[in-house]
PDBML (XML) file of the C-alpha atoms, coordinates in Angstrom:
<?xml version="1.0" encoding="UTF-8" ?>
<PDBx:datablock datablockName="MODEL"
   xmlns:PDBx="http://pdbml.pdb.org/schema/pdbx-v50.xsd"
   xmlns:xsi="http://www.w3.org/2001/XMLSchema-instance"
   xsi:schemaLocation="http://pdbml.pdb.org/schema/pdbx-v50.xsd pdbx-v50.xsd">
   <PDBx:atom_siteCategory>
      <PDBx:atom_site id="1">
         <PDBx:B_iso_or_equiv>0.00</PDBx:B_iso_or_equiv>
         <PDBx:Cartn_x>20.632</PDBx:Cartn_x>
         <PDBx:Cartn_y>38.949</PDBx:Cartn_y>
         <PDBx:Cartn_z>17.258</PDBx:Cartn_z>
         <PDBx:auth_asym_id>A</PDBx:auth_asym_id>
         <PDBx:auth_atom_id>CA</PDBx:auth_atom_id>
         <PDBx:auth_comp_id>UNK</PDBx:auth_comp_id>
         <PDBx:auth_seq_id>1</PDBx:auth_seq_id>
         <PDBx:group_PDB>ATOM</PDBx:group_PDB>
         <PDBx:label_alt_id xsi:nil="true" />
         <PDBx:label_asym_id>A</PDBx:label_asym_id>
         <PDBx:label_atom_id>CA</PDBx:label_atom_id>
         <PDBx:label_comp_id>UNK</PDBx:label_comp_id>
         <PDBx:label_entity_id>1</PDBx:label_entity_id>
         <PDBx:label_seq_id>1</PDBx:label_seq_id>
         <PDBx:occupancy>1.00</PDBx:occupancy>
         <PDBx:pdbx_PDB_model_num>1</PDBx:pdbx_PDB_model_num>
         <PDBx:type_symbol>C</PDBx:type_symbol>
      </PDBx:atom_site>
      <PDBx:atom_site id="2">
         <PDBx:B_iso_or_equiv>0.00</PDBx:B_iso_or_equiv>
         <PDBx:Cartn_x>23.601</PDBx:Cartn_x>
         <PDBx:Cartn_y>37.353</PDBx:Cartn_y>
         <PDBx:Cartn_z>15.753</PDBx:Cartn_z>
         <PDBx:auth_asym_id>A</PDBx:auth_asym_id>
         <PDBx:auth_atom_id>CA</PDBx:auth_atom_id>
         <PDBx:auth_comp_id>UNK</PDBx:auth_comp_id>
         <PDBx:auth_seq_id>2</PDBx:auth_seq_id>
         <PDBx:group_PDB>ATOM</PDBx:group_PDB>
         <PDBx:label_alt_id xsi:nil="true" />
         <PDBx:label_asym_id>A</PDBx:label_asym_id>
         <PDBx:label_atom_id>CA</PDBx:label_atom_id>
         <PDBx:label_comp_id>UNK</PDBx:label_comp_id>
         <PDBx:label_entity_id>1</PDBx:label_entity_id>
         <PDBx:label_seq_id>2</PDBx:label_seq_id>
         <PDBx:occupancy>1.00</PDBx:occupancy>
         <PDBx:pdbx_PDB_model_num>1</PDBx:pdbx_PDB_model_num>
         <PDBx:type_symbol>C</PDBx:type_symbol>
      </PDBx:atom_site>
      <PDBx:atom_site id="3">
         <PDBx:B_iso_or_equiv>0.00</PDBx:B_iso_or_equiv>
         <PDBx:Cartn_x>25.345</PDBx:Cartn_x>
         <PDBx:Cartn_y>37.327</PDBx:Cartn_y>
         <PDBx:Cartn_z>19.173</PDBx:Cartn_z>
         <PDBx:auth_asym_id>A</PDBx:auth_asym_id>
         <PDBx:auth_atom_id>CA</PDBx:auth_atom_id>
         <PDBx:auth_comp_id>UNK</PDBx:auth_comp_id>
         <PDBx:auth_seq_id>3</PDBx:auth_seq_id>
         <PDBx:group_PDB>ATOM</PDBx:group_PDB>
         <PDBx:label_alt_id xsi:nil="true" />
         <PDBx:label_asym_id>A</PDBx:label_asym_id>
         <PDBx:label_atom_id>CA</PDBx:label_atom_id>
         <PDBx:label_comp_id>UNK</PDBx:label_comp_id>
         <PDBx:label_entity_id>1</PDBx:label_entity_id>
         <PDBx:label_seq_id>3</PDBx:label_seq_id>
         <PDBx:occupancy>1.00</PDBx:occupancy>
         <PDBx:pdbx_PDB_model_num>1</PDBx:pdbx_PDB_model_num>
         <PDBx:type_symbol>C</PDBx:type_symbol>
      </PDBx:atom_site>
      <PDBx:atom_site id="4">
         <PDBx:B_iso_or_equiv>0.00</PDBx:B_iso_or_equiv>
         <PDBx:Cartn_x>22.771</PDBx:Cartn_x>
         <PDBx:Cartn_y>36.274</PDBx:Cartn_y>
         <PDBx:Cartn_z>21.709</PDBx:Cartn_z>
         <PDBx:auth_asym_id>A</PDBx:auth_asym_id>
         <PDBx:auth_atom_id>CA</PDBx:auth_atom_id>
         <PDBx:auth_comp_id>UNK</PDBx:auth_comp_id>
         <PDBx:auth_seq_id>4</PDBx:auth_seq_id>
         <PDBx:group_PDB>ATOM</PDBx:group_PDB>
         <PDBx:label_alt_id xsi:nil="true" />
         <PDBx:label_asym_id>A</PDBx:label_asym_id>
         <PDBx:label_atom_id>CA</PDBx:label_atom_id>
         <PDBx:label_comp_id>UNK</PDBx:label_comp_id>
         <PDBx:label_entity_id>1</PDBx:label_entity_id>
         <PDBx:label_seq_id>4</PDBx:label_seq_id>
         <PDBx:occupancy>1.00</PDBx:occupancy>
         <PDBx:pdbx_PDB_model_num>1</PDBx:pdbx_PDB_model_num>
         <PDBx:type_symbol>C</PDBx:type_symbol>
      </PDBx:atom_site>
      <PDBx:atom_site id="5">
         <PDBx:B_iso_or_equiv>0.00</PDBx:B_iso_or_equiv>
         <PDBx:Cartn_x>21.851</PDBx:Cartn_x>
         <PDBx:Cartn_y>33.345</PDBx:Cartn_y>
         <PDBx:Cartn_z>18.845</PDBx:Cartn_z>
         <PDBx:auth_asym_id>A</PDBx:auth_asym_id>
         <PDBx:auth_atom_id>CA</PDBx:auth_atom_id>
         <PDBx:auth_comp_id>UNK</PDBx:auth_comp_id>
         <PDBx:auth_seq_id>5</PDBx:auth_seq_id>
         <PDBx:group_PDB>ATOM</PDBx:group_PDB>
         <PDBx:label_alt_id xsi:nil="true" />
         <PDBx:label_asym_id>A</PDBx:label_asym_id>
         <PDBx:label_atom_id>CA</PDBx:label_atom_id>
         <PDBx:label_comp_id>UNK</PDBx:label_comp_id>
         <PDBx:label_entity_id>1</PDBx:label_entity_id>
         <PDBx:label_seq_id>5</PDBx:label_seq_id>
         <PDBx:occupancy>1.00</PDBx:occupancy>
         <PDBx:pdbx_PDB_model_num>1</PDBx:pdbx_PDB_model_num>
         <PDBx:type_symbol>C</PDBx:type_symbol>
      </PDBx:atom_site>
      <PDBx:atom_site id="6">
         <PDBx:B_iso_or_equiv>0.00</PDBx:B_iso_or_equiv>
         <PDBx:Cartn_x>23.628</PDBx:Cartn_x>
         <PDBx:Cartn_y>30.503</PDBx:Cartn_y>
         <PDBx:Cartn_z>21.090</PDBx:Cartn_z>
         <PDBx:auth_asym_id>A</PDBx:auth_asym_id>
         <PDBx:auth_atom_id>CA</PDBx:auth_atom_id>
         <PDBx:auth_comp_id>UNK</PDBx:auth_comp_id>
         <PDBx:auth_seq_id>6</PDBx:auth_seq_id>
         <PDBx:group_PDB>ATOM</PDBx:group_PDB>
         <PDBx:label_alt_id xsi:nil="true" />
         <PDBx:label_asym_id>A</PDBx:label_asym_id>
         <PDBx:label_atom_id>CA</PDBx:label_atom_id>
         <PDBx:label_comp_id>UNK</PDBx:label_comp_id>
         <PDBx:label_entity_id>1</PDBx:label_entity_id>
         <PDBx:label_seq_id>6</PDBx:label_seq_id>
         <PDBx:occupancy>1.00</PDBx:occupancy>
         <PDBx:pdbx_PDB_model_num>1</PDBx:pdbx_PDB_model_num>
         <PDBx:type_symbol>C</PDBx:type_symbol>
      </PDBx:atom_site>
      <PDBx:atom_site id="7">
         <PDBx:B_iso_or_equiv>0.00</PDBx:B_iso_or_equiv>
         <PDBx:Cartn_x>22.161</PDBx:Cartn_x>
         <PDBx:Cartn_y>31.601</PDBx:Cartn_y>
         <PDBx:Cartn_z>24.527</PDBx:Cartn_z>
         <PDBx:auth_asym_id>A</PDBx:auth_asym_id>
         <PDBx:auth_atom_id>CA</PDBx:auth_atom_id>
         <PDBx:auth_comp_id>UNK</PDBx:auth_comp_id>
         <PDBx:auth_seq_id>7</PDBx:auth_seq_id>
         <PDBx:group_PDB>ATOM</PDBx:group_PDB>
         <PDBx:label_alt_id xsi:nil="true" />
         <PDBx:label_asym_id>A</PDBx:label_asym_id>
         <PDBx:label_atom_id>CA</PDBx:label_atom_id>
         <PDBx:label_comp_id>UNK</PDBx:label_comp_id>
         <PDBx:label_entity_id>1</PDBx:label_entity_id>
         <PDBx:label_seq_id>7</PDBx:label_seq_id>
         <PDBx:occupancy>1.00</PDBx:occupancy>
         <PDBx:pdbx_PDB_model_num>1</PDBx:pdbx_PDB_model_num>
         <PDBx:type_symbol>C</PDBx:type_symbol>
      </PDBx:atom_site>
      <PDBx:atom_site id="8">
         <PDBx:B_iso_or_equiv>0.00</PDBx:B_iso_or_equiv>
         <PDBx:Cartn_x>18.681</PDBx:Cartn_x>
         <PDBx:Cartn_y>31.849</PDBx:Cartn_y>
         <PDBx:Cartn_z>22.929</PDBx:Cartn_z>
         <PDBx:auth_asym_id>A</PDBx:auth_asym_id>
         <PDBx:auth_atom_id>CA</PDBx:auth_atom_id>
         <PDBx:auth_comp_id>UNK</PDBx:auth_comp_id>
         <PDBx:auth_seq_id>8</PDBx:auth_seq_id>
         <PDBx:group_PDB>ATOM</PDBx:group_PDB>
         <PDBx:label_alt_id xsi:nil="true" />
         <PDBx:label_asym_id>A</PDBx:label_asym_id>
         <PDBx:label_atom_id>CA</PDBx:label_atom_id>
         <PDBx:label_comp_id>UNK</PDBx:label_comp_id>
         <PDBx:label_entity_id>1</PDBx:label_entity_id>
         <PDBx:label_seq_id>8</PDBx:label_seq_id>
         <PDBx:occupancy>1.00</PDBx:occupancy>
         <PDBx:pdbx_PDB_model_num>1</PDBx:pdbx_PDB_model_num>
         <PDBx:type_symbol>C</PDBx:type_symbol>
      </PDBx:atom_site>
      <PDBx:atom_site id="9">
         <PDBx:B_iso_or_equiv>0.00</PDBx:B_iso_or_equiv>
         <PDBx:Cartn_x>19.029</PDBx:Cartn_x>
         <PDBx:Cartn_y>28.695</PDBx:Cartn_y>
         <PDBx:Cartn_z>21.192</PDBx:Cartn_z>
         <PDBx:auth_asym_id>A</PDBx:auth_asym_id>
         <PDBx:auth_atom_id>CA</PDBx:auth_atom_id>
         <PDBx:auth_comp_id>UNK</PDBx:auth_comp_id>
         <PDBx:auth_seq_id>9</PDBx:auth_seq_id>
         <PDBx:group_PDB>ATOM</PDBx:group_PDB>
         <PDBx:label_alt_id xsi:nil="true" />
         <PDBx:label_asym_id>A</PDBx:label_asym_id>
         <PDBx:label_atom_id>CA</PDBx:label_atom_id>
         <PDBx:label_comp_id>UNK</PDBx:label_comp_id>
         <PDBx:label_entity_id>1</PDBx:label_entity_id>
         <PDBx:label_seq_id>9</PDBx:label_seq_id>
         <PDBx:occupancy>1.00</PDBx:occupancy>
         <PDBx:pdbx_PDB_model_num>1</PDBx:pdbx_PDB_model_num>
         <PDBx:type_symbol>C</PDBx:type_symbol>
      </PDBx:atom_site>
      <PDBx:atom_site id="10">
         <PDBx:B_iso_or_equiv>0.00</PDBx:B_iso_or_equiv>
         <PDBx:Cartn_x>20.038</PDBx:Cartn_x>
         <PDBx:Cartn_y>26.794</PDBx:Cartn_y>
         <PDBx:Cartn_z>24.919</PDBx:Cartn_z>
         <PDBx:auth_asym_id>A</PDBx:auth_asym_id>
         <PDBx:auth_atom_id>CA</PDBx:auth_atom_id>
         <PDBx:auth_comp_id>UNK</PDBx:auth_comp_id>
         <PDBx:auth_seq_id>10</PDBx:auth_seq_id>
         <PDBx:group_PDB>ATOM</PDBx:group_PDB>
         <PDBx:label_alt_id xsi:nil="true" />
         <PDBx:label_asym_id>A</PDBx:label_asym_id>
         <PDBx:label_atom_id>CA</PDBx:label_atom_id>
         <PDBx:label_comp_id>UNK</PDBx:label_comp_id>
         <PDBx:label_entity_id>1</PDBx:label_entity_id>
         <PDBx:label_seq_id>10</PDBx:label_seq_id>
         <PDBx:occupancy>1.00</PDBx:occupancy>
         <PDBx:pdbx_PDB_model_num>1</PDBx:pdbx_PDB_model_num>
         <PDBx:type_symbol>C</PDBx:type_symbol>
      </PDBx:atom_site>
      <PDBx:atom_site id="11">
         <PDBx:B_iso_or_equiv>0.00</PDBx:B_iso_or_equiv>
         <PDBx:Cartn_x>17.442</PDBx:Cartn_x>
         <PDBx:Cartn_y>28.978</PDBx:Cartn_y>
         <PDBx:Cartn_z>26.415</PDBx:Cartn_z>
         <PDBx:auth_asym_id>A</PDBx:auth_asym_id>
         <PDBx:auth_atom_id>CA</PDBx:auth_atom_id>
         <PDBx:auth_comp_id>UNK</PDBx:auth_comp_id>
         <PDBx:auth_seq_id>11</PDBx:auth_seq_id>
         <PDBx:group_PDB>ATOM</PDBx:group_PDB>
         <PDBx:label_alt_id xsi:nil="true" />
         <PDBx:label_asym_id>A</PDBx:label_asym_id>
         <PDBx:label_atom_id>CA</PDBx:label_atom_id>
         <PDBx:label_comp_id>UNK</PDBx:label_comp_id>
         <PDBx:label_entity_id>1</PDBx:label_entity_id>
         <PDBx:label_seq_id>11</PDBx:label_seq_id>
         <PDBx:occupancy>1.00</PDBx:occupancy>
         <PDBx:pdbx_PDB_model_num>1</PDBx:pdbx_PDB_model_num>
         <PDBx:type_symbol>C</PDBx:type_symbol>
      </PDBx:atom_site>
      <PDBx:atom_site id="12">
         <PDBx:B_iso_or_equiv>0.00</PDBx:B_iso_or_equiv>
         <PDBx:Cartn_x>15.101</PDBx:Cartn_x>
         <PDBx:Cartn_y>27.313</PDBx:Cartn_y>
         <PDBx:Cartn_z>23.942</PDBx:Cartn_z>
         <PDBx:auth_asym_id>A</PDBx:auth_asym_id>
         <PDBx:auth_atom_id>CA</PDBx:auth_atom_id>
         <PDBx:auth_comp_id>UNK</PDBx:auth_comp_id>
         <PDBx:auth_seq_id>12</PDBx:auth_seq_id>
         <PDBx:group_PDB>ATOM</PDBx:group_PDB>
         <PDBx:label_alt_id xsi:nil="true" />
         <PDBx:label_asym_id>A</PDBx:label_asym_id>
         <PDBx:label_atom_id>CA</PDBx:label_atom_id>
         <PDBx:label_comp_id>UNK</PDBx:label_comp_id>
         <PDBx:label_entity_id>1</PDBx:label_entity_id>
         <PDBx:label_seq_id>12</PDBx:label_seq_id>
         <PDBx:occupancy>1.00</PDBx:occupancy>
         <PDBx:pdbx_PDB_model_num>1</PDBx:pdbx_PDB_model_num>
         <PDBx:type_symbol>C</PDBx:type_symbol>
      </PDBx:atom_site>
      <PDBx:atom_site id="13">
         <PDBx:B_iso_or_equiv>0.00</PDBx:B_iso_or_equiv>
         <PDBx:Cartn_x>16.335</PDBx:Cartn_x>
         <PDBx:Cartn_y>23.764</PDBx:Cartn_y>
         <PDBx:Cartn_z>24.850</PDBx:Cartn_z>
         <PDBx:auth_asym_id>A</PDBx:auth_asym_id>
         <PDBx:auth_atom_id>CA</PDBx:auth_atom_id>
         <PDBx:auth_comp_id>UNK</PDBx:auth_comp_id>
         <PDBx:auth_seq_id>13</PDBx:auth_seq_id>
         <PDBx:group_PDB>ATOM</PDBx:group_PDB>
         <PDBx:label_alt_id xsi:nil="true" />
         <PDBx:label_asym_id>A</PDBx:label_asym_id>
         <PDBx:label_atom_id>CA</PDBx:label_atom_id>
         <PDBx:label_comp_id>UNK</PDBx:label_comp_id>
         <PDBx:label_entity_id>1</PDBx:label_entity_id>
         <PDBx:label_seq_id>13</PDBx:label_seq_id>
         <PDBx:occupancy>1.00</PDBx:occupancy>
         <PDBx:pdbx_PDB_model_num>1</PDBx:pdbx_PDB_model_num>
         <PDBx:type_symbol>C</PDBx:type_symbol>
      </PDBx:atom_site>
      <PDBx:atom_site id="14">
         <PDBx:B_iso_or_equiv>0.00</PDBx:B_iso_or_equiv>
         <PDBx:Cartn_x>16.107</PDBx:Cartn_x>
         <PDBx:Cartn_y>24.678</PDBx:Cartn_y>
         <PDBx:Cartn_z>28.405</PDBx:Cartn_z>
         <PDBx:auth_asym_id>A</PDBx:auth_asym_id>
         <PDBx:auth_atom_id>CA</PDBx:auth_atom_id>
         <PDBx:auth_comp_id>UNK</PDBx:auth_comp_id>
         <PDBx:auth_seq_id>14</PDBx:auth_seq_id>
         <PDBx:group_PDB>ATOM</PDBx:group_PDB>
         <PDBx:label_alt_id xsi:nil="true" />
         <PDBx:label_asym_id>A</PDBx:label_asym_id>
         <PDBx:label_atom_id>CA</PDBx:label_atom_id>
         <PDBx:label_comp_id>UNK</PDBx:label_comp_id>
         <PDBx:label_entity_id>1</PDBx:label_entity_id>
         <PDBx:label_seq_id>14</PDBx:label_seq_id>
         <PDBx:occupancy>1.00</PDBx:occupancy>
         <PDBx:pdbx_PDB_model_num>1</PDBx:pdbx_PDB_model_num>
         <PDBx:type_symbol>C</PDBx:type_symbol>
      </PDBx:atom_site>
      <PDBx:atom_site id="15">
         <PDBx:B_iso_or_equiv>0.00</PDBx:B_iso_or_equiv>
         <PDBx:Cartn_x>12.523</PDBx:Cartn_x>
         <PDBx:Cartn_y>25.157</PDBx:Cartn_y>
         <PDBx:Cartn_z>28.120</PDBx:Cartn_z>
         <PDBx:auth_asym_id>A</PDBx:auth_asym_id>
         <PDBx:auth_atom_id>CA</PDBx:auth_atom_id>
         <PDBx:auth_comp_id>UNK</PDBx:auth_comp_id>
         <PDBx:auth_seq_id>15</PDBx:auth_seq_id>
         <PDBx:group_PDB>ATOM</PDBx:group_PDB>
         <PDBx:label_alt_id xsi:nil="true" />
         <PDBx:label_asym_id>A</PDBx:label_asym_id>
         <PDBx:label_atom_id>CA</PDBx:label_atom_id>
         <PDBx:label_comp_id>UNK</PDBx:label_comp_id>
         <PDBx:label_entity_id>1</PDBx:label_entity_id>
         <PDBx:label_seq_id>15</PDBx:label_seq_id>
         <PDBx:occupancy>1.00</PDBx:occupancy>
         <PDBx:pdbx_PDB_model_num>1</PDBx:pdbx_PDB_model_num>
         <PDBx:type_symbol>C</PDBx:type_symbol>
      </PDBx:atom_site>
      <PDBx:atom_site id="16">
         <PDBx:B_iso_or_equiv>0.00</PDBx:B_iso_or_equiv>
         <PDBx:Cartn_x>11.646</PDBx:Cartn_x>
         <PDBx:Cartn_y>22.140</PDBx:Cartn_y>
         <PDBx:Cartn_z>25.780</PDBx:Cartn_z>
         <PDBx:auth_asym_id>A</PDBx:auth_asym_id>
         <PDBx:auth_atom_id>CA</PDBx:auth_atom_id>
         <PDBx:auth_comp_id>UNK</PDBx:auth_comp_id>
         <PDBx:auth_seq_id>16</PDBx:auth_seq_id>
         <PDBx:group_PDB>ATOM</PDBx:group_PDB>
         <PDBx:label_alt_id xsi:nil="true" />
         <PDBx:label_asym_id>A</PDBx:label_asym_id>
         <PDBx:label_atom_id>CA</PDBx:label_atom_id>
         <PDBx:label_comp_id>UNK</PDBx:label_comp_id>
         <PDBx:label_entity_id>1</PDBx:label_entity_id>
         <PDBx:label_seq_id>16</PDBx:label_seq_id>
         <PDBx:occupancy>1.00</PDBx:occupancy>
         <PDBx:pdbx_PDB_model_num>1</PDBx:pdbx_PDB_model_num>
         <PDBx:type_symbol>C</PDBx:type_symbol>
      </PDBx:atom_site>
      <PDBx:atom_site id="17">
         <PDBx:B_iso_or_equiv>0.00</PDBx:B_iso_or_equiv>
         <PDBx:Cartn_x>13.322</PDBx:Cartn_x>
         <PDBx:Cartn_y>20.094</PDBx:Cartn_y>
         <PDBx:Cartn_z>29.006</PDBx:Cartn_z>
         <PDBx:auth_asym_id>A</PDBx:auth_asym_id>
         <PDBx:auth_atom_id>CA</PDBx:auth_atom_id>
         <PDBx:auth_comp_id>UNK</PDBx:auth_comp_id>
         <PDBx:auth_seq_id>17</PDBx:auth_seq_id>
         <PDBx:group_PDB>ATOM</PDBx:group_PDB>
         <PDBx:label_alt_id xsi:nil="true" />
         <PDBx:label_asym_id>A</PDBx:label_asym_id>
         <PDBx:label_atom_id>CA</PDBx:label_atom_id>
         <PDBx:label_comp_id>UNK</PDBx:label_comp_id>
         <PDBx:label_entity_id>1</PDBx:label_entity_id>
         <PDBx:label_seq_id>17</PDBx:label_seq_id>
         <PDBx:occupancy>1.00</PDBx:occupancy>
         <PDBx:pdbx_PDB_model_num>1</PDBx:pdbx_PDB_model_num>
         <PDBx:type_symbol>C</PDBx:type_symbol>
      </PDBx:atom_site>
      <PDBx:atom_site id="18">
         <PDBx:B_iso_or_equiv>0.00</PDBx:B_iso_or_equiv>
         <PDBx:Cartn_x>11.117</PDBx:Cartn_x>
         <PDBx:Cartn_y>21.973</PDBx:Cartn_y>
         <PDBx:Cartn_z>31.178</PDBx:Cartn_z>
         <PDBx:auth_asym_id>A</PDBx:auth_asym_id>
         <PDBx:auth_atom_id>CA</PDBx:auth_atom_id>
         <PDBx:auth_comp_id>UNK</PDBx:auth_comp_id>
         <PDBx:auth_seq_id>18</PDBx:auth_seq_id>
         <PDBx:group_PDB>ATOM</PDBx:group_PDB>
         <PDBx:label_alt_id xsi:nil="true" />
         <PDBx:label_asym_id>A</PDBx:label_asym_id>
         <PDBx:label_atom_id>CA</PDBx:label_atom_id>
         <PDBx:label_comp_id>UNK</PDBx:label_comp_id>
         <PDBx:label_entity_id>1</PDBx:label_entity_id>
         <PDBx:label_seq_id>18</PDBx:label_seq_id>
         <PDBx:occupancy>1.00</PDBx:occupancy>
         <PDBx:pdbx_PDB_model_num>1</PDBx:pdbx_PDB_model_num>
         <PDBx:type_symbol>C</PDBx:type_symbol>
      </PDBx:atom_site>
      <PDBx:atom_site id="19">
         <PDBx:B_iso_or_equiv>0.00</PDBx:B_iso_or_equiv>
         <PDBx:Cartn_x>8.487</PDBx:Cartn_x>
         <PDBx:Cartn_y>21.614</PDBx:Cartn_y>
         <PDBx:Cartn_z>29.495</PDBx:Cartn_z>
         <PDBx:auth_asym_id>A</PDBx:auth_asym_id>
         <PDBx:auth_atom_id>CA</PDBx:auth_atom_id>
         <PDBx:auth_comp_id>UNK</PDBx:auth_comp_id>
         <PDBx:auth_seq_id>19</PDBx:auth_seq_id>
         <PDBx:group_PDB>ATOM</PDBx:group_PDB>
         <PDBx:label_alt_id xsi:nil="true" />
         <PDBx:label_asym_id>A</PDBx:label_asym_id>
         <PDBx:label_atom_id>CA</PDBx:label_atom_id>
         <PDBx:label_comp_id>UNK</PDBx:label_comp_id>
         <PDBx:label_entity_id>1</PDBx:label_entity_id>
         <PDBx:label_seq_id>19</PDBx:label_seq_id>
         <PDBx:occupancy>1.00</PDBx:occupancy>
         <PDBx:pdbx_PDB_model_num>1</PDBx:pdbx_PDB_model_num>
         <PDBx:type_symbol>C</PDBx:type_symbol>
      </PDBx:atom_site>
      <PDBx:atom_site id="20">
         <PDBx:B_iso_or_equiv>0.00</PDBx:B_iso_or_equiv>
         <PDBx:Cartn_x>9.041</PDBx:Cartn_x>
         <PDBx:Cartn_y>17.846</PDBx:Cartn_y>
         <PDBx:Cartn_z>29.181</PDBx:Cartn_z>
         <PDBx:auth_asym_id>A</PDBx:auth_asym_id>
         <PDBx:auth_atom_id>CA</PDBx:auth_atom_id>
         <PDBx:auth_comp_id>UNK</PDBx:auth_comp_id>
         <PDBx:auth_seq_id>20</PDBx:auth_seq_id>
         <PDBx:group_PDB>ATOM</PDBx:group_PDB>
         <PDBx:label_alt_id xsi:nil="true" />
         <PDBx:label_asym_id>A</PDBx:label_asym_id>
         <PDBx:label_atom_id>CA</PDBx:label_atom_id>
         <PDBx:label_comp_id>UNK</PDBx:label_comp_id>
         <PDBx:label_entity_id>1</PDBx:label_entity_id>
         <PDBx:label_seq_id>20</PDBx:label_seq_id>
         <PDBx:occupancy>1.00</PDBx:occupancy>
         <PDBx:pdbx_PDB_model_num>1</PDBx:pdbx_PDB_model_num>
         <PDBx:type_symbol>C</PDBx:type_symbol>
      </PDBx:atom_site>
      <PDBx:atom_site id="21">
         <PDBx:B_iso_or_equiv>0.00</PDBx:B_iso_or_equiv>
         <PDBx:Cartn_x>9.853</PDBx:Cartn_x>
         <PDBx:Cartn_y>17.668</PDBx:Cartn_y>
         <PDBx:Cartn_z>32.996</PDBx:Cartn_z>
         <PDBx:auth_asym_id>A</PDBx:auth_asym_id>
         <PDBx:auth_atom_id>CA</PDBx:auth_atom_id>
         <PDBx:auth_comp_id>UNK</PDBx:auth_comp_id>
         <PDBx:auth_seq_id>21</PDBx:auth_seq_id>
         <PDBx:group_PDB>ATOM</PDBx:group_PDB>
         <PDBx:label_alt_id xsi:nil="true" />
         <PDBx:label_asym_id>A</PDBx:label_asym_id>
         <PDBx:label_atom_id>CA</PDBx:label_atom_id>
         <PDBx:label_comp_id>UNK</PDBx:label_comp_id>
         <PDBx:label_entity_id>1</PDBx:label_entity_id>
         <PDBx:label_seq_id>21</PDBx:label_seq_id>
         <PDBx:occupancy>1.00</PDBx:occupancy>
         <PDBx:pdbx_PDB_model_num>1</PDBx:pdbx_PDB_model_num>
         <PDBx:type_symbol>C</PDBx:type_symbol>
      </PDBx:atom_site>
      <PDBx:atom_site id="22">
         <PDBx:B_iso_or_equiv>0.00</PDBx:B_iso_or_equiv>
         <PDBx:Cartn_x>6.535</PDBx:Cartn_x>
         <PDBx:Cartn_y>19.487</PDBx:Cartn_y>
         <PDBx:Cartn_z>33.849</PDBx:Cartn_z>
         <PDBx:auth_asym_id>A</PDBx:auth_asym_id>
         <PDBx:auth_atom_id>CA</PDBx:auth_atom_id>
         <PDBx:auth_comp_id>UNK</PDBx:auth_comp_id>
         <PDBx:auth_seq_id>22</PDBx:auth_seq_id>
         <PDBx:group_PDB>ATOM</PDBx:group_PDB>
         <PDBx:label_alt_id xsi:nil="true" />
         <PDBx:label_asym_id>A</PDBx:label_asym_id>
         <PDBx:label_atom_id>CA</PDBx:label_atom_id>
         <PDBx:label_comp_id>UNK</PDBx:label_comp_id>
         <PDBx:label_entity_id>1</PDBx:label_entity_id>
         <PDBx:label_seq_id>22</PDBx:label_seq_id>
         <PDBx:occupancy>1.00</PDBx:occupancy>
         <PDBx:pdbx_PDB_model_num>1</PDBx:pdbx_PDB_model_num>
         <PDBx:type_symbol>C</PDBx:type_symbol>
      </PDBx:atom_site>
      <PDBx:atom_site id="23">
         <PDBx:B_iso_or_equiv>0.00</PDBx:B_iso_or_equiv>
         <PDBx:Cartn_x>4.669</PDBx:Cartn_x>
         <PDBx:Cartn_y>17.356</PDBx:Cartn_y>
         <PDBx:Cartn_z>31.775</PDBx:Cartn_z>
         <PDBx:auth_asym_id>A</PDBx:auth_asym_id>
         <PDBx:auth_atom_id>CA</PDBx:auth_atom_id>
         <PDBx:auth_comp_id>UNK</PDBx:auth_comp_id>
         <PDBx:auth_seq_id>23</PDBx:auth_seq_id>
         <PDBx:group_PDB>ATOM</PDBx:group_PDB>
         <PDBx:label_alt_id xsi:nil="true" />
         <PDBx:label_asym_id>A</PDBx:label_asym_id>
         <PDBx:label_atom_id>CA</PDBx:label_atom_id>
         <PDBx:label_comp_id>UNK</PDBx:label_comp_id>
         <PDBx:label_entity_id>1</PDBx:label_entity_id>
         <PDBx:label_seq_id>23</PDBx:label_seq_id>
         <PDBx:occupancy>1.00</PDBx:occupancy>
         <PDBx:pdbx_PDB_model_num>1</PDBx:pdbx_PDB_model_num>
         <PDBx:type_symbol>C</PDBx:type_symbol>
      </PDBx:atom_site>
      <PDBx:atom_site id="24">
         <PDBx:B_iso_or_equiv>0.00</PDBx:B_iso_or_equiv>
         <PDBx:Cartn_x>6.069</PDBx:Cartn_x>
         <PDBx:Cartn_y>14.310</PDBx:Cartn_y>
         <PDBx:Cartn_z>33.147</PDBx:Cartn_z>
         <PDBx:auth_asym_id>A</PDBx:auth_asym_id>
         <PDBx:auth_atom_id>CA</PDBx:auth_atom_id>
         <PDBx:auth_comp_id>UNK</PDBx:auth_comp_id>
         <PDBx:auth_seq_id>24</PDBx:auth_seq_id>
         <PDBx:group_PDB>ATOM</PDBx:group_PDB>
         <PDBx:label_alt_id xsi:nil="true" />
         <PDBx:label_asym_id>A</PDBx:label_asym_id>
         <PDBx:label_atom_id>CA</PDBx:label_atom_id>
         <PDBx:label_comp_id>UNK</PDBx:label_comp_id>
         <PDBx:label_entity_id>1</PDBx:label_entity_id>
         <PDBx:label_seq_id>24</PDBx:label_seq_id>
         <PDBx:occupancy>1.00</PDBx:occupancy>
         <PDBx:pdbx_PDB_model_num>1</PDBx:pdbx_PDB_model_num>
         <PDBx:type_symbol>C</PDBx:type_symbol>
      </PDBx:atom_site>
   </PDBx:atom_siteCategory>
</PDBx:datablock>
């Protein structure tokens, strides 16, 4: 949990930007 904290956290901005790009 502690280690995979920075990929999950750009994993989660990757998805906000998708999800702004797919509602666009």
């Amino acid at each position: 949990e502690e280690a995979l904290a920075p990929v999950k956290a750009l994993n989660q901005r990757s998805l906000l930007r998708a999800l702004l790009l797919s509602s666009l």
